[in-house]
PDB file of N, CA and C in Angstrom:
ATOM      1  N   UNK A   1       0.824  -1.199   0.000  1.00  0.00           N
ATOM      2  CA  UNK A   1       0.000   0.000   0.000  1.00  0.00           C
ATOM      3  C   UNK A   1       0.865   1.258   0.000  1.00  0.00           C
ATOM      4  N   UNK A   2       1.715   1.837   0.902  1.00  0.00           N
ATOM      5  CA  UNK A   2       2.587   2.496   0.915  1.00  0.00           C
ATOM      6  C   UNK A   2       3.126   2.668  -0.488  1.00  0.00           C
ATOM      7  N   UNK A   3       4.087   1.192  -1.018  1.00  0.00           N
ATOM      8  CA  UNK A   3       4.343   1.985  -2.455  1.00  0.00           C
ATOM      9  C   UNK A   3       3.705   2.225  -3.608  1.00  0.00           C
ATOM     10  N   UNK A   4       2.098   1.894  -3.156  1.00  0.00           N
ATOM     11  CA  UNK A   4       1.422   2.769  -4.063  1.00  0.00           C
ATOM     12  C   UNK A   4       1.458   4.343  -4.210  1.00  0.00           C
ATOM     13  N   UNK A   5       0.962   4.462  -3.035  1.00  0.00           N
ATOM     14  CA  UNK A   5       1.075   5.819  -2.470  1.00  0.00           C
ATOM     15  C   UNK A   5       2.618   6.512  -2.717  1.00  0.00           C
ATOM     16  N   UNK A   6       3.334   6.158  -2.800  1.00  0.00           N
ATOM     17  CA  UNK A   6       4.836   6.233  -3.243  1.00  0.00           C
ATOM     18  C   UNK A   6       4.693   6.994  -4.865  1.00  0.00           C
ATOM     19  N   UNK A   7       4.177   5.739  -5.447  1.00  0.00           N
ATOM     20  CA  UNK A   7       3.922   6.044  -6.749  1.00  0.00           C
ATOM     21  C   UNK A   7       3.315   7.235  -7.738  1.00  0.00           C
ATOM     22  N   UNK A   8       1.951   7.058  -6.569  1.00  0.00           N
ATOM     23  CA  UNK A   8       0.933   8.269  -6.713  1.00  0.00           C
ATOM     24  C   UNK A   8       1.933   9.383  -6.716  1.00  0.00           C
ATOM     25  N   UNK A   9       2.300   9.728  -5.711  1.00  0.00           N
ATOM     26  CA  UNK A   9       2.895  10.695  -5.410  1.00  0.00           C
ATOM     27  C   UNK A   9       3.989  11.114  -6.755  1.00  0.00           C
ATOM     28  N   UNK A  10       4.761  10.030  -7.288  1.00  0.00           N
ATOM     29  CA  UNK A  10       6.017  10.246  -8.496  1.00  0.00           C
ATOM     30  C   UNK A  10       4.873  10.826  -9.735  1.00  0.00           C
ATOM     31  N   UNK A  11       3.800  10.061  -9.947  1.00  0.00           N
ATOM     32  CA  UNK A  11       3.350  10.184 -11.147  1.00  0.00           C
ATOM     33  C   UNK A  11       2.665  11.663 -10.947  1.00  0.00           C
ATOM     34  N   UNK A  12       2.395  12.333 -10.121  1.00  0.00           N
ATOM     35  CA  UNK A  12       1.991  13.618  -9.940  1.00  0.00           C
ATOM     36  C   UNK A  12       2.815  14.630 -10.030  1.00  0.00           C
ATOM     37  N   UNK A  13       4.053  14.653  -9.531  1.00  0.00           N
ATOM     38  CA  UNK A  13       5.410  15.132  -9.526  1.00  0.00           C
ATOM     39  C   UNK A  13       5.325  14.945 -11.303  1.00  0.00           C
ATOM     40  N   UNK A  14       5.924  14.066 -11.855  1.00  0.00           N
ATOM     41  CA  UNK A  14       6.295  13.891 -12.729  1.00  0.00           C
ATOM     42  C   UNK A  14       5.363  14.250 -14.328  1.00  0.00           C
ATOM     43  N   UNK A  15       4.239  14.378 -14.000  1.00  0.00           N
ATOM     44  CA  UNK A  15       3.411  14.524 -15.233  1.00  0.00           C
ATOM     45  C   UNK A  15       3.435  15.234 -16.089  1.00  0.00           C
ATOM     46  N   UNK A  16       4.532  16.179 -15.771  1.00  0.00           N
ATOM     47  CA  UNK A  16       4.566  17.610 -16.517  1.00  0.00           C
ATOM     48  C   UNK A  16       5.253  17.427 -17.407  1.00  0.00           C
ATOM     49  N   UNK A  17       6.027  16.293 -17.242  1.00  0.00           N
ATOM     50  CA  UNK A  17       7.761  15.888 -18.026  1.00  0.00           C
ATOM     51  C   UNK A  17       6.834  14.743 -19.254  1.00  0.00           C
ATOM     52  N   UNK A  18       5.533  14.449 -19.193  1.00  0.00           N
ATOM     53  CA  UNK A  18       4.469  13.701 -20.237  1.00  0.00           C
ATOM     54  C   UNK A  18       4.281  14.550 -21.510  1.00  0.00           C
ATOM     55  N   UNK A  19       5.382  14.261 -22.838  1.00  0.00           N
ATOM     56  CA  UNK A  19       4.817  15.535 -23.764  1.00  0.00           C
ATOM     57  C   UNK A  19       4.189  14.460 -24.873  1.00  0.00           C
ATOM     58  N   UNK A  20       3.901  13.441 -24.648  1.00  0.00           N
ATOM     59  CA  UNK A  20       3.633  12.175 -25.611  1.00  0.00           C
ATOM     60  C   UNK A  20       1.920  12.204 -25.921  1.00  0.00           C
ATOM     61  N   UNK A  21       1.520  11.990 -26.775  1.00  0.00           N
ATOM     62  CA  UNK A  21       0.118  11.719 -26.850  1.00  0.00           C
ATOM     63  C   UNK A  21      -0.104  11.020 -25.815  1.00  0.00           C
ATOM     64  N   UNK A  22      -1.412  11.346 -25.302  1.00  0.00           N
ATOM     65  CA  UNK A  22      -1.724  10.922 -24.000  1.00  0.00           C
ATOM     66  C   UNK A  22      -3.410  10.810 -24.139  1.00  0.00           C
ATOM     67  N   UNK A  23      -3.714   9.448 -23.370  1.00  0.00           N
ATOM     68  CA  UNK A  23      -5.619   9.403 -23.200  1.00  0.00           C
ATOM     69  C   UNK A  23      -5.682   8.558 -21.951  1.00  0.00           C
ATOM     70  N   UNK A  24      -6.198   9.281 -21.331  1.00  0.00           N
ATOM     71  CA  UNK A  24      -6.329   8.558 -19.628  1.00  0.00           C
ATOM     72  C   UNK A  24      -7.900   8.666 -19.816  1.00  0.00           C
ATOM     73  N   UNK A  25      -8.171   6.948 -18.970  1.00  0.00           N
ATOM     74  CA  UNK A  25      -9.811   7.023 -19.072  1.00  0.00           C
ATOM     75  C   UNK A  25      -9.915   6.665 -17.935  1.00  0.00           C
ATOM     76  N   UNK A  26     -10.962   6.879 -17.651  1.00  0.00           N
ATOM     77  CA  UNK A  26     -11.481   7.105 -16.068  1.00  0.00           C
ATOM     78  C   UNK A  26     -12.696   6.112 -15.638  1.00  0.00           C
ATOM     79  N   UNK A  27     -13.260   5.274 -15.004  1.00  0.00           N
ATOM     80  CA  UNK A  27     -14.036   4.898 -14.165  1.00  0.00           C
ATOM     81  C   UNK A  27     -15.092   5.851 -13.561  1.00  0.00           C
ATOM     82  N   UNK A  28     -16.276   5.725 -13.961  1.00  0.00           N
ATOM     83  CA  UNK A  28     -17.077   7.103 -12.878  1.00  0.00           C
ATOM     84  C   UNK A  28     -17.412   6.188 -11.715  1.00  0.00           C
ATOM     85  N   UNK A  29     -17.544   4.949 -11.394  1.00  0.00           N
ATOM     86  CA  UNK A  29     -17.565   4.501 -10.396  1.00  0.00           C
ATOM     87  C   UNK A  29     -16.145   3.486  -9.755  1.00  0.00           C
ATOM     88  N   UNK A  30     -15.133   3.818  -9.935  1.00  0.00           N
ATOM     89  CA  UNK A  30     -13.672   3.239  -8.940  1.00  0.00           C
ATOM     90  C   UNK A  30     -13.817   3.982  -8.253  1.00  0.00           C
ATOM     91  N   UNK A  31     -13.359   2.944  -7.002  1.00  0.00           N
ATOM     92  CA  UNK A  31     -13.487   3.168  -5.777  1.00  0.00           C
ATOM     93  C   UNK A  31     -11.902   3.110  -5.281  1.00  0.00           C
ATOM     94  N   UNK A  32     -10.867   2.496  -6.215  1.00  0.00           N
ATOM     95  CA  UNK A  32      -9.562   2.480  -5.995  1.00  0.00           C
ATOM     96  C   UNK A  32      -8.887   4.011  -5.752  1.00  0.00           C
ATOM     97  N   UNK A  33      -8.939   4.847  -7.340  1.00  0.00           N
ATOM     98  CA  UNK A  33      -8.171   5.564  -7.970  1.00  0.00           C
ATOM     99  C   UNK A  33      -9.158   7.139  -7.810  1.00  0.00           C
ATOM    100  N   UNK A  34      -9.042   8.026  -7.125  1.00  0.00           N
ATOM    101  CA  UNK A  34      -9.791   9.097  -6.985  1.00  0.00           C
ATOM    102  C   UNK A  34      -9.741   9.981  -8.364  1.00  0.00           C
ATOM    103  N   UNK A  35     -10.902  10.221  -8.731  1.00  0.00           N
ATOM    104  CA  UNK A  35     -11.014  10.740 -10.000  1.00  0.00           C
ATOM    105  C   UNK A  35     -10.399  12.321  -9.706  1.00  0.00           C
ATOM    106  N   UNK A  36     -10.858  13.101  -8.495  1.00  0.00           N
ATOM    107  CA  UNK A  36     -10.112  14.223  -8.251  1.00  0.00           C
ATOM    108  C   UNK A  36      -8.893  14.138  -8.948  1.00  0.00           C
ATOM    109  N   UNK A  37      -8.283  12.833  -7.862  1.00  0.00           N
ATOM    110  CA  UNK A  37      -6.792  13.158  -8.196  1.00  0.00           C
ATOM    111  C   UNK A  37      -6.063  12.771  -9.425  1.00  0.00           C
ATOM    112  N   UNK A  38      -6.428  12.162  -9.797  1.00  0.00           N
ATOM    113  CA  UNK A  38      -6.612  11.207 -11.293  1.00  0.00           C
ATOM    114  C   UNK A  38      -6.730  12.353 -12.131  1.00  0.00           C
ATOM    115  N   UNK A  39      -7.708  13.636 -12.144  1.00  0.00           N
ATOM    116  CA  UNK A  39      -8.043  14.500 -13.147  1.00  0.00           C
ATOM    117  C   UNK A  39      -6.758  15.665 -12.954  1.00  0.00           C
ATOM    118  N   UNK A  40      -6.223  15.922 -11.492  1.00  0.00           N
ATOM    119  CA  UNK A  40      -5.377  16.941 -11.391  1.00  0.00           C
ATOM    120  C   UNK A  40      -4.053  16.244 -12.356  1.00  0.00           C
ATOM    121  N   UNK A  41      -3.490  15.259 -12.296  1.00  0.00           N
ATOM    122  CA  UNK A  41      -2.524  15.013 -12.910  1.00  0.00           C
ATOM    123  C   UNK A  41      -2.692  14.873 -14.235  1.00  0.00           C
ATOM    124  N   UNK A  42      -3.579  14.570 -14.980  1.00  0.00           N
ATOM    125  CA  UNK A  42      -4.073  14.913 -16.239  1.00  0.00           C
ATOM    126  C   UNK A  42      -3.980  16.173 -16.652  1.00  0.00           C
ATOM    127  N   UNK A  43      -4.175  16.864 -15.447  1.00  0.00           N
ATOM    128  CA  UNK A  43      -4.487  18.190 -15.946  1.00  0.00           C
ATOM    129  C   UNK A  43      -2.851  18.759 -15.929  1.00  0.00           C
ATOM    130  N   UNK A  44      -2.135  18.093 -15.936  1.00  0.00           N
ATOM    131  CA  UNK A  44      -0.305  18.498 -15.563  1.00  0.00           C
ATOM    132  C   UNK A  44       0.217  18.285 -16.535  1.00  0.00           C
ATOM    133  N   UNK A  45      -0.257  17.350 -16.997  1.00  0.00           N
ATOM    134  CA  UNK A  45       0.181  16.375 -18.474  1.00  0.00           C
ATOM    135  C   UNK A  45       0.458  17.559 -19.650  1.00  0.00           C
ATOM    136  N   UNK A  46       1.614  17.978 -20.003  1.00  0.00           N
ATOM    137  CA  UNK A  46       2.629  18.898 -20.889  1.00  0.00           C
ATOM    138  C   UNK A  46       1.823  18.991 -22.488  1.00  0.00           C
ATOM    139  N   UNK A  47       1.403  17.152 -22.627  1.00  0.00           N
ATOM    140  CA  UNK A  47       1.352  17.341 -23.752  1.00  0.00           C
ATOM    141  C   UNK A  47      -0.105  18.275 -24.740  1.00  0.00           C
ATOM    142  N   UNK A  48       0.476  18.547 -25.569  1.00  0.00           N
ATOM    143  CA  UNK A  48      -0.557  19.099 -27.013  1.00  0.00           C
ATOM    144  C   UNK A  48      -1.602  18.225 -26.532  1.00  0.00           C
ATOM    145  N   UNK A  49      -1.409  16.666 -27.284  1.00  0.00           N
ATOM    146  CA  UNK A  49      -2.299  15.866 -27.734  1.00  0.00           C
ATOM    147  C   UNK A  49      -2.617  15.211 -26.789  1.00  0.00           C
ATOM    148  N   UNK A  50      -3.691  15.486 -25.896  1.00  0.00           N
ATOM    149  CA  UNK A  50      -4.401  14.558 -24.833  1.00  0.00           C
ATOM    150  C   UNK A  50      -5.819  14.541 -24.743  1.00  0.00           C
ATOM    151  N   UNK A  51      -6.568  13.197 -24.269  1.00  0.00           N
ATOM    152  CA  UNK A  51      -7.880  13.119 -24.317  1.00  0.00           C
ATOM    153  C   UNK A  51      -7.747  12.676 -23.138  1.00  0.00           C
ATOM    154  N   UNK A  52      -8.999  13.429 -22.160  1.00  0.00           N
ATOM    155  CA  UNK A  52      -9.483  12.318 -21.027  1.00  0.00           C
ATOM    156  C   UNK A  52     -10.701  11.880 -21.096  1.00  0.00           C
ATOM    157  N   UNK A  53     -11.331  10.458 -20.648  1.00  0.00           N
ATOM    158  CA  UNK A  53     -12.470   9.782 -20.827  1.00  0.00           C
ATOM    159  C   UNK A  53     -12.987   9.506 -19.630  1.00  0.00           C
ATOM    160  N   UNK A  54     -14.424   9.809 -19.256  1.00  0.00           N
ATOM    161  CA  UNK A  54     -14.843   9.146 -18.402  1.00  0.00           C
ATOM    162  C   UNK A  54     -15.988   8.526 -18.698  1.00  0.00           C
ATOM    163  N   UNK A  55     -16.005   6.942 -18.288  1.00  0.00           N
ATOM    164  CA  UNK A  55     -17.000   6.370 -18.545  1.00  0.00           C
ATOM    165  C   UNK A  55     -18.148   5.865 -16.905  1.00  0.00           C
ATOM    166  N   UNK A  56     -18.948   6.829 -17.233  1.00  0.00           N
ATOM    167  CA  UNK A  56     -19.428   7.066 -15.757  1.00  0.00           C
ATOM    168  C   UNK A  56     -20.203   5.836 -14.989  1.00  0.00           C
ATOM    169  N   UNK A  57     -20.165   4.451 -15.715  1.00  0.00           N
ATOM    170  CA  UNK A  57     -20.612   3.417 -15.181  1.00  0.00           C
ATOM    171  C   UNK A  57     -19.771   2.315 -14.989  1.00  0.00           C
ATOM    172  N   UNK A  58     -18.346   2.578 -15.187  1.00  0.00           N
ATOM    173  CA  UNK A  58     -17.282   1.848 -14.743  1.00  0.00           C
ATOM    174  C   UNK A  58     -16.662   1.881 -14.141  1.00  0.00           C
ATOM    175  N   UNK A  59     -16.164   0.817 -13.806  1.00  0.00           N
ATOM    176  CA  UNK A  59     -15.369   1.002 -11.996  1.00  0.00           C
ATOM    177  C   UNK A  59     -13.850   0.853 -12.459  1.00  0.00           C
ATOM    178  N   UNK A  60     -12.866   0.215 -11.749  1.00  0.00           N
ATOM    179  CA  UNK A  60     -11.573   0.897 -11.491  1.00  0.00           C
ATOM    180  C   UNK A  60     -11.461  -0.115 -13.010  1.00  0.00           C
ATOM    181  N   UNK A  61     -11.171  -1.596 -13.392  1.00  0.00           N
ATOM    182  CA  UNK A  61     -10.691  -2.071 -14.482  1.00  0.00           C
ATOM    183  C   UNK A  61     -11.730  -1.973 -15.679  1.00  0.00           C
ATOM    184  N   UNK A  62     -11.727  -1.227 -16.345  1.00  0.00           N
ATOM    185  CA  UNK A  62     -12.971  -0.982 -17.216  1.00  0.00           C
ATOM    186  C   UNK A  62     -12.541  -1.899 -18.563  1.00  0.00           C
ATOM    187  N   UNK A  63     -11.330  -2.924 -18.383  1.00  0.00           N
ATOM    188  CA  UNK A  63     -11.103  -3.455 -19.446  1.00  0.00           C
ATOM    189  C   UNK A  63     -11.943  -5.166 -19.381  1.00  0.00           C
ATOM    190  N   UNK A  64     -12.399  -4.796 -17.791  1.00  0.00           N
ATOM    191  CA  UNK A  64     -12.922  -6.320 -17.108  1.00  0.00           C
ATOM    192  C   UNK A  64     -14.288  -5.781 -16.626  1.00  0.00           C
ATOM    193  N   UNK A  65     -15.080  -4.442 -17.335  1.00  0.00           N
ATOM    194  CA  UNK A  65     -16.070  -4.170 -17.124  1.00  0.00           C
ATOM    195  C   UNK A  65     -17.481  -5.035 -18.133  1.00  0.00           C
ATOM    196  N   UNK A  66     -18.396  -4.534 -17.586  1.00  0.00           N
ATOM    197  CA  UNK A  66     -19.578  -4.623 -18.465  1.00  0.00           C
ATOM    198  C   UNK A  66     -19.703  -3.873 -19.802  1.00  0.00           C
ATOM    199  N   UNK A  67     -19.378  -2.795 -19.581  1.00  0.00           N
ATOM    200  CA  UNK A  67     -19.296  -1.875 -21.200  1.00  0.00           C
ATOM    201  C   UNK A  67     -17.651  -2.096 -21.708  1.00  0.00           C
ATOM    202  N   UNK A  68     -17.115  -2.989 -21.520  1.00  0.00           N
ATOM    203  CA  UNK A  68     -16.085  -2.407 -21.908  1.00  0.00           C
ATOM    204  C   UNK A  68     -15.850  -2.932 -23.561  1.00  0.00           C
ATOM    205  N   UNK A  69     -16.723  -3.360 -23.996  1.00  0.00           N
ATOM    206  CA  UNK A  69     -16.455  -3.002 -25.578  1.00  0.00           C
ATOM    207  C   UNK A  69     -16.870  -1.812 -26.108  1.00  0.00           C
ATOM    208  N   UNK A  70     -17.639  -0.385 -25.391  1.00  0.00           N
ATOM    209  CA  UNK A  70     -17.347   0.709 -25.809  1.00  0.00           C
ATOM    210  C   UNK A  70     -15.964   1.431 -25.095  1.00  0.00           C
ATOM    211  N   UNK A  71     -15.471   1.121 -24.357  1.00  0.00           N
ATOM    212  CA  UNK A  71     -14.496   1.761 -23.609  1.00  0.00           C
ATOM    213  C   UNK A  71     -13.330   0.808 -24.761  1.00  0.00           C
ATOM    214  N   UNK A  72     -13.411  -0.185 -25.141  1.00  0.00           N
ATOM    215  CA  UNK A  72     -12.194  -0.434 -25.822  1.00  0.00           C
ATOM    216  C   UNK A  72     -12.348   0.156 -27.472  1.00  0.00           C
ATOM    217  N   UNK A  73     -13.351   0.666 -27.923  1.00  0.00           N
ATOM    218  CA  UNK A  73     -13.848   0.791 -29.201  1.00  0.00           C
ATOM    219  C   UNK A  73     -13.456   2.433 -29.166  1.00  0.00           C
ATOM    220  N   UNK A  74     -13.615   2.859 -27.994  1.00  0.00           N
ATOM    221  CA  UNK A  74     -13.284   4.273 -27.475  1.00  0.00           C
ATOM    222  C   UNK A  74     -11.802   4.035 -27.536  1.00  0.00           C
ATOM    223  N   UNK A  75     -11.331   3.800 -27.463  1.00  0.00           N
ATOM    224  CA  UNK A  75      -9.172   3.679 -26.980  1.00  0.00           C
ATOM    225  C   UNK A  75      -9.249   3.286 -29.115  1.00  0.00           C
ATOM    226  N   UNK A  76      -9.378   2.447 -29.046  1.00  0.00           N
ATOM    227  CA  UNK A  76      -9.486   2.377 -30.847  1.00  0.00           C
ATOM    228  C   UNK A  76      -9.244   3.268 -32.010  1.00  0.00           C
ATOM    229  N   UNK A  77     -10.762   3.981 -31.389  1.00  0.00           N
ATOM    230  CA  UNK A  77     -10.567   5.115 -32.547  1.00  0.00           C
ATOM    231  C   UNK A  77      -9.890   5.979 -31.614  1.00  0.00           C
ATOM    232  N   UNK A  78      -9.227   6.087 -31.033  1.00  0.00           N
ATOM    233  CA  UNK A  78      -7.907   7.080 -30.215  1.00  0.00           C
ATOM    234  C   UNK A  78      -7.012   6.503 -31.002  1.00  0.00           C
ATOM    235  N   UNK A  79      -6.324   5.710 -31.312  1.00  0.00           N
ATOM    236  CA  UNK A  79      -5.185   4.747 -31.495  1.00  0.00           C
ATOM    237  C   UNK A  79      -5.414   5.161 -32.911  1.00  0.00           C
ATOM    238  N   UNK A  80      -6.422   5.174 -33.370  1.00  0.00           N
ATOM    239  CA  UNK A  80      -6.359   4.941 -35.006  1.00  0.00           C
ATOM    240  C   UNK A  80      -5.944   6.390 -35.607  1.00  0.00           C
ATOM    241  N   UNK A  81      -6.406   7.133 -34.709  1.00  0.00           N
ATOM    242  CA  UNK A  81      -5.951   8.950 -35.384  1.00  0.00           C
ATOM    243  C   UNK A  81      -4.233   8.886 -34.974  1.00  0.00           C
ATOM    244  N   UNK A  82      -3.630   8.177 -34.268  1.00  0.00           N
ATOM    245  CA  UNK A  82      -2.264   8.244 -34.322  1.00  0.00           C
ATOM    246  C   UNK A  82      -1.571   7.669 -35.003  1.00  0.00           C
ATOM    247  N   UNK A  83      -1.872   6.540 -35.698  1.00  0.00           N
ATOM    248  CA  UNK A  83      -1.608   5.976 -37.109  1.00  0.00           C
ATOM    249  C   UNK A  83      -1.211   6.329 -38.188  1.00  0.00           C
ATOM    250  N   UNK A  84       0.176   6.470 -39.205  1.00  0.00           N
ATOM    251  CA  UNK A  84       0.147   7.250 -40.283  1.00  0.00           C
ATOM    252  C   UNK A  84      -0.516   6.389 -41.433  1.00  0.00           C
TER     253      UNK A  84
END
């Protein structure tokens, strides 16, 4: 637990130094990962090209959710505009 919290802490520090295309998606219901804080470091994130997603009926693994063939169809057409 601690070196989560460890972590948290680096990836907040550090987000600014993120100039890479970037898409952070969000859970509207995780109970792990605080969307507050989750959104402030997003909001640090350097780069141009960033999307954030929230899918307000998913919880913390939205890849092991119920919707998550729109949440992966969503990352998709993200992926596909970075494509040459």
């Amino acid at each position: 637990f601690c070196g989560m919290i460890a972590a948290g802490r680096r990836c907040m520090e550090r987000a600014v130094e993120l100039s890479l295309p970037t898409m952070m998606i969000f859970g509207g219901l995780d109970e792990i990962v605080s969307f507050d804080v989750a959104h402030q470091a997003f909001s640090k994130i350097n780069s141009p090209d960033k999307q954030e997603l929230v899918f307000e009926n998913a919880k913390h693994e939205i890849h092991n959710d119920y919707d998550k063939q729109q949440e992966f169809d969503a990352m998709w057409q993200w992926l596909k505009t970075k494509m040459p």
